[in-house]
C-alpha atoms as a PDB file:
ATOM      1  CA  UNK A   1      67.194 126.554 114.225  1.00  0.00           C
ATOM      2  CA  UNK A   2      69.633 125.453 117.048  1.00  0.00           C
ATOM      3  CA  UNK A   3      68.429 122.483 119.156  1.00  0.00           C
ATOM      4  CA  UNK A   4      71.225 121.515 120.468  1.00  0.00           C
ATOM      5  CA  UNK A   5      69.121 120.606 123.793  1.00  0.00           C
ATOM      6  CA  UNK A   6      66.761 118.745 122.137  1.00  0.00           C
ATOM      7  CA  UNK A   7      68.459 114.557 121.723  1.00  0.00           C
ATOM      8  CA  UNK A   8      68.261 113.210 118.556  1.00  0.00           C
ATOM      9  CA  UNK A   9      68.928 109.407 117.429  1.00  0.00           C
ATOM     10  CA  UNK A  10      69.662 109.883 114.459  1.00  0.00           C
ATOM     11  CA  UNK A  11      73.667 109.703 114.833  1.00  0.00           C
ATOM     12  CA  UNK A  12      73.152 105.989 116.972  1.00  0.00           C
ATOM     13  CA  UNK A  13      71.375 104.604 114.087  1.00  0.00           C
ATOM     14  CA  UNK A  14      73.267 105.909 111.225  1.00  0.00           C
ATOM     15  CA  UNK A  15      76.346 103.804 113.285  1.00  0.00           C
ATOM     16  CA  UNK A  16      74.070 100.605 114.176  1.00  0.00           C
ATOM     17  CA  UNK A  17      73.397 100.286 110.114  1.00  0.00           C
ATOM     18  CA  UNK A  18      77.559 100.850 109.092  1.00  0.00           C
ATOM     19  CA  UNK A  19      76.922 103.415 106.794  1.00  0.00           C
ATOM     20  CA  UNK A  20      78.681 106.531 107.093  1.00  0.00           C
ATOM     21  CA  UNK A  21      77.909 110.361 106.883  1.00  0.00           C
ATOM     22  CA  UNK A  22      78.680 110.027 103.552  1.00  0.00           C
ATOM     23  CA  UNK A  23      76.820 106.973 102.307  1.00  0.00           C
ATOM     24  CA  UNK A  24      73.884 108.634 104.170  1.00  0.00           C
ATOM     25  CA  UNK A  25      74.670 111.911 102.451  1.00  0.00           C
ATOM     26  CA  UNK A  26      74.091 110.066  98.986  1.00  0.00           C
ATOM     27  CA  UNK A  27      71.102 108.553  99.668  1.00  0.00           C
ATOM     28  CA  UNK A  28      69.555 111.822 100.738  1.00  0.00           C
ATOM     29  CA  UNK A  29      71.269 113.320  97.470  1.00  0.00           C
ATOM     30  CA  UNK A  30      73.894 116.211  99.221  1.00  0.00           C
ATOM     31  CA  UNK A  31      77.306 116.155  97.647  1.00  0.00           C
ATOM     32  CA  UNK A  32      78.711 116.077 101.285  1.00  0.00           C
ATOM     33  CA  UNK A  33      77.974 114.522 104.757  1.00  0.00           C
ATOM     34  CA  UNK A  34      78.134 118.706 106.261  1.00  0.00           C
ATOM     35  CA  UNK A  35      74.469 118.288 106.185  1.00  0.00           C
ATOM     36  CA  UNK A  36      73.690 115.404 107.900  1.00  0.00           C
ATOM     37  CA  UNK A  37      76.454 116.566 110.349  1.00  0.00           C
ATOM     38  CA  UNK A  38      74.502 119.415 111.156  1.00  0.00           C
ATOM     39  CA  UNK A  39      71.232 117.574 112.836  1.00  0.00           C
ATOM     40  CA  UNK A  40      73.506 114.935 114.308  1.00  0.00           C
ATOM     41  CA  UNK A  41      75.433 117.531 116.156  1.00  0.00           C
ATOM     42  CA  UNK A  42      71.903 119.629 117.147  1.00  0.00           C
ATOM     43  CA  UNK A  43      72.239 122.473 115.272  1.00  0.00           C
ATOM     44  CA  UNK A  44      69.395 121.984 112.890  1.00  0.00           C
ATOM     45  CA  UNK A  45      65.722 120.646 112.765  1.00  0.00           C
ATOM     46  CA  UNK A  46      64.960 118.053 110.125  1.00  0.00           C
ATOM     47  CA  UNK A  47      62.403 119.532 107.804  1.00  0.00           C
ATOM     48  CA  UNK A  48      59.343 117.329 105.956  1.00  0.00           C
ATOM     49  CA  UNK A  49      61.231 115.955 103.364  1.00  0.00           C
ATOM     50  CA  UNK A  50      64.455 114.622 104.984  1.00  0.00           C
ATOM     51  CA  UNK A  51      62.312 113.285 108.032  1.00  0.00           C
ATOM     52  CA  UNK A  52      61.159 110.724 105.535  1.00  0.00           C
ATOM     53  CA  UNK A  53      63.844 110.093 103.857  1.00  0.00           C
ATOM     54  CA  UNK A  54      65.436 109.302 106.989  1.00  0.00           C
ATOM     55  CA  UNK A  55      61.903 106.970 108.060  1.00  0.00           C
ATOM     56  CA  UNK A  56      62.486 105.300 104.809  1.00  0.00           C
ATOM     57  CA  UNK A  57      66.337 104.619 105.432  1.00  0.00           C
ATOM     58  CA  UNK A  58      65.986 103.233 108.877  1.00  0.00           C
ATOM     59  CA  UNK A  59      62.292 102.608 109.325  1.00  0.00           C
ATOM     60  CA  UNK A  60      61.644 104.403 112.506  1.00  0.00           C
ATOM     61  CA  UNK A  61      59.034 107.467 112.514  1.00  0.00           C
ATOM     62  CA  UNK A  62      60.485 110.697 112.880  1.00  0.00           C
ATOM     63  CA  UNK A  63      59.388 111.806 116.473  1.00  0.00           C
ATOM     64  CA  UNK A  64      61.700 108.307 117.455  1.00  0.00           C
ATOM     65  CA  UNK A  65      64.585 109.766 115.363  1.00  0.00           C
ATOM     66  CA  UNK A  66      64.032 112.985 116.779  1.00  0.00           C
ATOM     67  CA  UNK A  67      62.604 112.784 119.888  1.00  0.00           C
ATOM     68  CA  UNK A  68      63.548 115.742 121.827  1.00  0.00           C
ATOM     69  CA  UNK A  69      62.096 117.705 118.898  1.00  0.00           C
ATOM     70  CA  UNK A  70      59.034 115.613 118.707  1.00  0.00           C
ATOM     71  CA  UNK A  71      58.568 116.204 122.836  1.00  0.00           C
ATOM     72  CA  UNK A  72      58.752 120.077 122.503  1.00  0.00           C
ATOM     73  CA  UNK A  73      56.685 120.139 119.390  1.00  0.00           C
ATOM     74  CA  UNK A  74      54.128 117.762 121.690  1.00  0.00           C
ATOM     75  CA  UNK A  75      54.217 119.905 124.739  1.00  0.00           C
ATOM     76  CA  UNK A  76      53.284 123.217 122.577  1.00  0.00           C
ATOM     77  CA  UNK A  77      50.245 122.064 120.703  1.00  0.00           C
ATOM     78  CA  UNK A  78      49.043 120.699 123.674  1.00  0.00           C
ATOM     79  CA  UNK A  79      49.355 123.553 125.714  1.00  0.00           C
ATOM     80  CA  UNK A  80      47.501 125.669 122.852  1.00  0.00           C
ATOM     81  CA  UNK A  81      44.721 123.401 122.453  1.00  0.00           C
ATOM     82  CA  UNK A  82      44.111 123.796 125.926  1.00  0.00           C
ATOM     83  CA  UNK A  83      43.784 127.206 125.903  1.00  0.00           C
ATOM     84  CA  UNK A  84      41.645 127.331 122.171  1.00  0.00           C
ATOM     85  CA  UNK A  85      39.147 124.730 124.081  1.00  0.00           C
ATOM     86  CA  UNK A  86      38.551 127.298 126.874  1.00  0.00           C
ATOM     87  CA  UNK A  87      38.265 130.157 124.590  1.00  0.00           C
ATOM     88  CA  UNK A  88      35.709 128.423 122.283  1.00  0.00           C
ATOM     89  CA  UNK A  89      33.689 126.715 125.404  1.00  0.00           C
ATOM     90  CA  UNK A  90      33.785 130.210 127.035  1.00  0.00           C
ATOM     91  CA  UNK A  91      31.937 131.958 123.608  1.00  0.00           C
ATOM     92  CA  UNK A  92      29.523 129.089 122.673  1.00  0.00           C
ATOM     93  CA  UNK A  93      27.704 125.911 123.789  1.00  0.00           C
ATOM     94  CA  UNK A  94      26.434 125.047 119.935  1.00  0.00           C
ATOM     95  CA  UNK A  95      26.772 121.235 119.087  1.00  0.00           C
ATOM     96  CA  UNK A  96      30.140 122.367 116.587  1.00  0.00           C
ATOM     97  CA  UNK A  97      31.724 124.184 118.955  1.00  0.00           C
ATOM     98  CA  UNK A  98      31.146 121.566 121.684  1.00  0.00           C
ATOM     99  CA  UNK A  99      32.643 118.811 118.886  1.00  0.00           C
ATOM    100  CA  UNK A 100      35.608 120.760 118.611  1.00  0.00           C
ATOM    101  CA  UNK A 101      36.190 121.487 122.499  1.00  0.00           C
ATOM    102  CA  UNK A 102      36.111 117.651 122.596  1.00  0.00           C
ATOM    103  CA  UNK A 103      38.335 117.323 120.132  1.00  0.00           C
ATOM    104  CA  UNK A 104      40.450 120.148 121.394  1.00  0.00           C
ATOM    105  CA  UNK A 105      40.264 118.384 125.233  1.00  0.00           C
ATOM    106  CA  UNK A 106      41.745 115.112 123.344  1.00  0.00           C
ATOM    107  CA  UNK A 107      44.621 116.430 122.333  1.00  0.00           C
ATOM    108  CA  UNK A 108      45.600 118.855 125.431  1.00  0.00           C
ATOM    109  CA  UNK A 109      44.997 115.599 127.828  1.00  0.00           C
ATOM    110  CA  UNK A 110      47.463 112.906 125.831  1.00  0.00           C
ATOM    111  CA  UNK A 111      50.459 111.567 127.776  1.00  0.00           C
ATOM    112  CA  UNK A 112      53.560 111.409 125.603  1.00  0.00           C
ATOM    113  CA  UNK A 113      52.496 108.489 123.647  1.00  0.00           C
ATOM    114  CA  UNK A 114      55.519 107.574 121.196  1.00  0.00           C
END
């Protein structure tokens, strides 16, 4: 997936800490730093795994490493909760479905708050 809109700390932070592509590349066990190269220049998405090994390497959450990323993933589930509240409010008024339109209305009302 090509992000290369989307900002990304990671590359500041590898350079604040002195290690190097490579060091970093060990730690996340690649043979060579092409891989880390790849989400500090945008063209990939971190998946589950190296998200935390990069939280446990410099102790900051993964929508601070990758915040651009985090912000677009943010702006989409709100958007669809918003719509999946009106949908369910529109078919029923049952205690459950109001629980979950409340729920729902929770999560398509936050501010960016990270």
């Amino acid at each position: 997936m090509r992000t290369h809109h989307l900002p990304n700390y990671l590359r500041a932070h590898r350079k604040r800490s002195g290690l190097s592509q490579d060091d970093i590349a060990y730690l996340l066990g690649h043979r060579t730093a092409a891989h880390l190269s790849r989400f500090e220049r945008f063209r990939r998405s971190p998946g589950f795994r190296l998200a935390l090994a990069l939280w446990v390497i410099f102790q900051l959450p993964p929508h601070e490493l990758f915040r651009g990323e985090y912000h677009k993933v943010e702006r989409v589930i709100r958007q669809r909760a918003k719509r999946l509240a009106t949908r369910l409010a529109a078919k029923s008024q049952d205690e459950r479905t109001l629980r979950k339109v409340a729920f729902l209305n929770k999560i398509g009302s936050r501010g960016h708050s990270r």
